[in-house]
Protein backbone atom coordinates (compact mmCIF):
# COMPACT_ATOMS: atom_id res chain seq x y z
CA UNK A 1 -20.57 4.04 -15.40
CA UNK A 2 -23.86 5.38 -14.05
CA UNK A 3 -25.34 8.94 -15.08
CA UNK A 4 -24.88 11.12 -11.91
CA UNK A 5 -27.66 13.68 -12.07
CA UNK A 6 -26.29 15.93 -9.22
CA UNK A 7 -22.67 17.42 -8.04
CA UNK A 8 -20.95 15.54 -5.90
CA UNK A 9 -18.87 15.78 -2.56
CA UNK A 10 -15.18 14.85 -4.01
CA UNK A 11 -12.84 15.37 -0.39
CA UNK A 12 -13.71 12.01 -0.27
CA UNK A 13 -11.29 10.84 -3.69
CA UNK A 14 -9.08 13.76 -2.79
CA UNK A 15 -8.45 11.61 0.92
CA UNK A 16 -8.09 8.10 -0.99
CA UNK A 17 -5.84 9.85 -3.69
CA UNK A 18 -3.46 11.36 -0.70
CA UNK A 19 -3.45 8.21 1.24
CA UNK A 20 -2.47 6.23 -1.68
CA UNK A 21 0.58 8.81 -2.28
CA UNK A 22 1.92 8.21 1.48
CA UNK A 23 1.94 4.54 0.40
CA UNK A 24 3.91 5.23 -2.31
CA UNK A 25 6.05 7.88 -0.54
CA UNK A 26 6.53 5.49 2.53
CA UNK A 27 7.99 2.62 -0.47
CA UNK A 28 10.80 5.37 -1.94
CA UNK A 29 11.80 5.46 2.30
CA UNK A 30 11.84 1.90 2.77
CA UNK A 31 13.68 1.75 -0.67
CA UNK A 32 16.51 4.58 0.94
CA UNK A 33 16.53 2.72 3.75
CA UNK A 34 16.86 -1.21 2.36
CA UNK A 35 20.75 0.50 1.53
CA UNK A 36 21.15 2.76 4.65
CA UNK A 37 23.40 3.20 7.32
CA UNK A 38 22.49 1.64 10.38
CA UNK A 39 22.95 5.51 11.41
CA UNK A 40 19.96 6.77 9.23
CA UNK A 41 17.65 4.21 10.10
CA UNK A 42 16.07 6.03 13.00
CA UNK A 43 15.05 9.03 10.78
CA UNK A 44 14.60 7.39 7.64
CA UNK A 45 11.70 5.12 10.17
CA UNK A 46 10.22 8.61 11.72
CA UNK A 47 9.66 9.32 7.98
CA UNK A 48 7.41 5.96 7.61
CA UNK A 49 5.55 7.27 10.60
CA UNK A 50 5.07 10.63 8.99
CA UNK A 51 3.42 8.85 6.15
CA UNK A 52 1.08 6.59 8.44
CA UNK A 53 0.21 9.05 10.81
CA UNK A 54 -0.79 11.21 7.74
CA UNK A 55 -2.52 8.31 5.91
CA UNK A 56 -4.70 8.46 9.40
CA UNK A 57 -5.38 11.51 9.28
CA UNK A 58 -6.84 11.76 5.44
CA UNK A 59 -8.61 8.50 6.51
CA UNK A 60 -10.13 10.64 9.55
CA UNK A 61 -10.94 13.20 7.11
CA UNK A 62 -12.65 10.81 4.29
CA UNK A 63 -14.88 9.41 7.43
CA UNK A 64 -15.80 12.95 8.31
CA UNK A 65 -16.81 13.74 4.72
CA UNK A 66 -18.77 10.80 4.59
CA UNK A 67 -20.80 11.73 7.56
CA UNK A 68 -21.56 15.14 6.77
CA UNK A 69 -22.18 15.16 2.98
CA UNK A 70 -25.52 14.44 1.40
CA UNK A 71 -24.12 13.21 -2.05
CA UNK A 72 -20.91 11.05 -1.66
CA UNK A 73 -18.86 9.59 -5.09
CA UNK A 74 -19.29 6.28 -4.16
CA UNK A 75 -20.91 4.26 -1.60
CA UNK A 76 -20.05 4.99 2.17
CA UNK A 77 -18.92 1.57 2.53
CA UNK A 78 -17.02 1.53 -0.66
CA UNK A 79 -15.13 4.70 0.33
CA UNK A 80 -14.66 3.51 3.64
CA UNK A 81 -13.26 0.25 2.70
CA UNK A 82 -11.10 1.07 0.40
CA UNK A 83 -10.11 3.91 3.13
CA UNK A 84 -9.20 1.43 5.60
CA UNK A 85 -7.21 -0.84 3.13
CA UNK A 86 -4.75 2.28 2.07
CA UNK A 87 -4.35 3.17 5.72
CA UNK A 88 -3.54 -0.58 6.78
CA UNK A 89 -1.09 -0.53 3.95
CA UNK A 90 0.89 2.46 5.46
CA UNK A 91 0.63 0.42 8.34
CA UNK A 92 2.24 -2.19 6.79
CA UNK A 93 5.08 -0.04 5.49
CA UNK A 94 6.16 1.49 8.61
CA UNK A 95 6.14 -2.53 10.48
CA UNK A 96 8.74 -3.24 7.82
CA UNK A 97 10.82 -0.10 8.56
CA UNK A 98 10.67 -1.00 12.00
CA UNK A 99 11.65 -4.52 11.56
CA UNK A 100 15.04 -3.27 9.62
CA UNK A 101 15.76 -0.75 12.85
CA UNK A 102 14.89 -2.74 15.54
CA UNK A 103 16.89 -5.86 13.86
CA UNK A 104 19.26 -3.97 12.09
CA UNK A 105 19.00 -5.51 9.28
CA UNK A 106 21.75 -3.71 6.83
CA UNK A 107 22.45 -6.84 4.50
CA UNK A 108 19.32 -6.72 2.85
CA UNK A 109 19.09 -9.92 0.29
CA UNK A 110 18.76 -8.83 -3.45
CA UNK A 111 15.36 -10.76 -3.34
CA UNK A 112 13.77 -8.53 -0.87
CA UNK A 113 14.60 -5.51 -2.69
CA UNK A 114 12.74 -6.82 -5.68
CA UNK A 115 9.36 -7.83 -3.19
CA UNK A 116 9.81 -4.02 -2.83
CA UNK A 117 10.41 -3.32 -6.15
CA UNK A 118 7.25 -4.67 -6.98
CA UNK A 119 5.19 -3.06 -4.35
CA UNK A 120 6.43 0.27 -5.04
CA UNK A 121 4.81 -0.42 -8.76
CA UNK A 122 1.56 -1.46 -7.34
CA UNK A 123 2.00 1.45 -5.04
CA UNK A 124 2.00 4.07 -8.22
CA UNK A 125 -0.72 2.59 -10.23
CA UNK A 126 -2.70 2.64 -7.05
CA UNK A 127 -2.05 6.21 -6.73
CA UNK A 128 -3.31 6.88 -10.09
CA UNK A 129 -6.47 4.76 -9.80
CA UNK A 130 -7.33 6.76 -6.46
CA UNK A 131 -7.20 10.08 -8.95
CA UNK A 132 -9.65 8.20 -11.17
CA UNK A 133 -12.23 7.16 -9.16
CA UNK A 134 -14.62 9.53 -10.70
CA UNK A 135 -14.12 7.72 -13.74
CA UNK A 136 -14.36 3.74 -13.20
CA UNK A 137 -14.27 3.24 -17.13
CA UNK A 138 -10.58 3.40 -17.72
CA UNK A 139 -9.73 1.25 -14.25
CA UNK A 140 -10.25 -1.93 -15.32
CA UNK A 141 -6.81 -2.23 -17.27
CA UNK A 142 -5.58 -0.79 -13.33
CA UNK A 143 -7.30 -4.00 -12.11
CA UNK A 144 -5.95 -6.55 -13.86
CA UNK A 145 -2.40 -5.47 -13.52
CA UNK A 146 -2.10 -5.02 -9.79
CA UNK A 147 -3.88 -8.78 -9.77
CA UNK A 148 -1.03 -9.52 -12.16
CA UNK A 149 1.88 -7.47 -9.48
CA UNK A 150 0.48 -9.55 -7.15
CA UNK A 151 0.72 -13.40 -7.88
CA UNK A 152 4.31 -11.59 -9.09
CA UNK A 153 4.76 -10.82 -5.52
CA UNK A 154 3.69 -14.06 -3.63
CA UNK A 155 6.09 -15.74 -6.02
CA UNK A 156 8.83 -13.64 -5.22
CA UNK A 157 8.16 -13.92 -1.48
CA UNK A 158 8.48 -18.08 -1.52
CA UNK A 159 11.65 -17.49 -3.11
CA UNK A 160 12.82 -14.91 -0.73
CA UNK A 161 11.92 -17.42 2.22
CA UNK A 162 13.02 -20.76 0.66
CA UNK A 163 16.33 -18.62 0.32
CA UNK A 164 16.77 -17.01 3.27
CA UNK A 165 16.03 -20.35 4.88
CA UNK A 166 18.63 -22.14 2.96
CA UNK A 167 21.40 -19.69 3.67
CA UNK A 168 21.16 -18.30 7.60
CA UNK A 169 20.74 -19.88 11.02
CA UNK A 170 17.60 -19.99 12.68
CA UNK A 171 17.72 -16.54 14.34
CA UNK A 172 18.74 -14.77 11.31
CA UNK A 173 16.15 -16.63 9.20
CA UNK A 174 14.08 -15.27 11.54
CA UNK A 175 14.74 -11.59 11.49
CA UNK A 176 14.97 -11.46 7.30
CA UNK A 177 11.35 -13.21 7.07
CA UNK A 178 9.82 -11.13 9.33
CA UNK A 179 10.83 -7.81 6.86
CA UNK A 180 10.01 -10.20 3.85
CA UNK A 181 6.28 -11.11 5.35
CA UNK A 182 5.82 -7.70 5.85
CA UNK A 183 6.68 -6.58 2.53
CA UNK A 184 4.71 -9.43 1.61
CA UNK A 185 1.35 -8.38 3.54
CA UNK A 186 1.88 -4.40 1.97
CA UNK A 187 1.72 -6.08 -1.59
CA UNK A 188 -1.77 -8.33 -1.03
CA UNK A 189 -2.90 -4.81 1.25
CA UNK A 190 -2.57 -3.40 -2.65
CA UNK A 191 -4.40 -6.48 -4.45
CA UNK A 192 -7.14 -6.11 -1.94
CA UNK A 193 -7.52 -2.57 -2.82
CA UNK A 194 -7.43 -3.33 -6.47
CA UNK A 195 -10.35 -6.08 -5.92
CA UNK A 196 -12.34 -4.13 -4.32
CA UNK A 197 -11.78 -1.44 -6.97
CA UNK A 198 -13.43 -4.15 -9.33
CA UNK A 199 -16.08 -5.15 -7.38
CA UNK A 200 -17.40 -1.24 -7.71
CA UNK A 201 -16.42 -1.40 -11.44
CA UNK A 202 -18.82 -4.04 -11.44
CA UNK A 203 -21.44 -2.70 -9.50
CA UNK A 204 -21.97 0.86 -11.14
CA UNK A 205 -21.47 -0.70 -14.60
């Protein structure tokens, strides 16, 4: 890692750190709700727009920081990339809640709760890298397991869909693979923000 000479603005990493904890927080909810009542599911989704509308707001807040301090941890456009990746995620997270309230969708398939299994995993060694930023020596090893998570993921999602399309009509199909896409979008959301993690390793090596 580079020598930095001078201090640094750091409500930058704090904003990237927070917004990857509502990602993480917004998985547990999905993961409450993949085995709620179809009487929760309207609270249990206001709780996934908690998350994303205060993912937005620490993104608002990283911008601001960016705009007004002189010395930033990063690049602007590294910080605001990987900004706008963590707030798509939570994005992400509360199109799957609403997918499982809007279709009611309370026999969730064993396969779908391991896509989220799996994304809930990327989700906390995301957090963890967004603490570290100020250190990209020991994120490497972060890296190359979410890349890892990943190809996990888009191999559990074929086998969600080849599934779900083997064992329910067309409508049903339907419903299930729109929850499993989404699940399947939050998890390459978390690759992206892992690659572009490495592509700063790279640069400020």
């Amino acid at each position: 890692m580079k020598l930095r000479l001078f201090p640094q603005e750091t409500a930058g990493l704090q904003a990237l750190a927070s917004m990857a904890e509502h990602i993480s927080a917004g998985t547990q909810t999905l993961a409450e709700l993949l085995g709620a009542a179809r009487s929760d599911f309207v609270s249990l989704v206001e709780s996934l727009r908690q998350e994303e509308a205060a993912s937005t707001a620490n993104f608002a807040t990283l911008l601001t920081g960016m705009r007004t301090s002189f010395i930033n941890p990063l690049p602007r456009e590294d910080l605001y990339a990987l900004g706008q990746l963590l707030n798509e995620c939570s994005e992400k997270l509360t199109g799957a809640g609403e997918t499982i309230e809007l279709y009611t969708l309370d026999r969730i398939p064993a396969r779908v709760s391991d896509q989220l299994e799996i994304l809930s995993r990327q989700a906390e060694l995301t957090v963890t890298a967004m603490k570290s930023l100020d250190d990209l020596d020991g994120l490497e090893d972060y890296w190359l397991e979410i890349l890892r998570l990943a190809k996990r993921a888009d191999h559990t999602h074929r086998v969600v869909v080849a599934e779900l399309l083997d064992a329910h009509s067309a409508t049903t199909f339907a419903k299930y693979r729109s929850l499993a896409d989404h699940l399947a979008s939050a998890s390459r959301q978390m690759r992206s923000v892992a690659t572009h993690v490495g592509s700063i390793i790279v640069k400020e090596s």
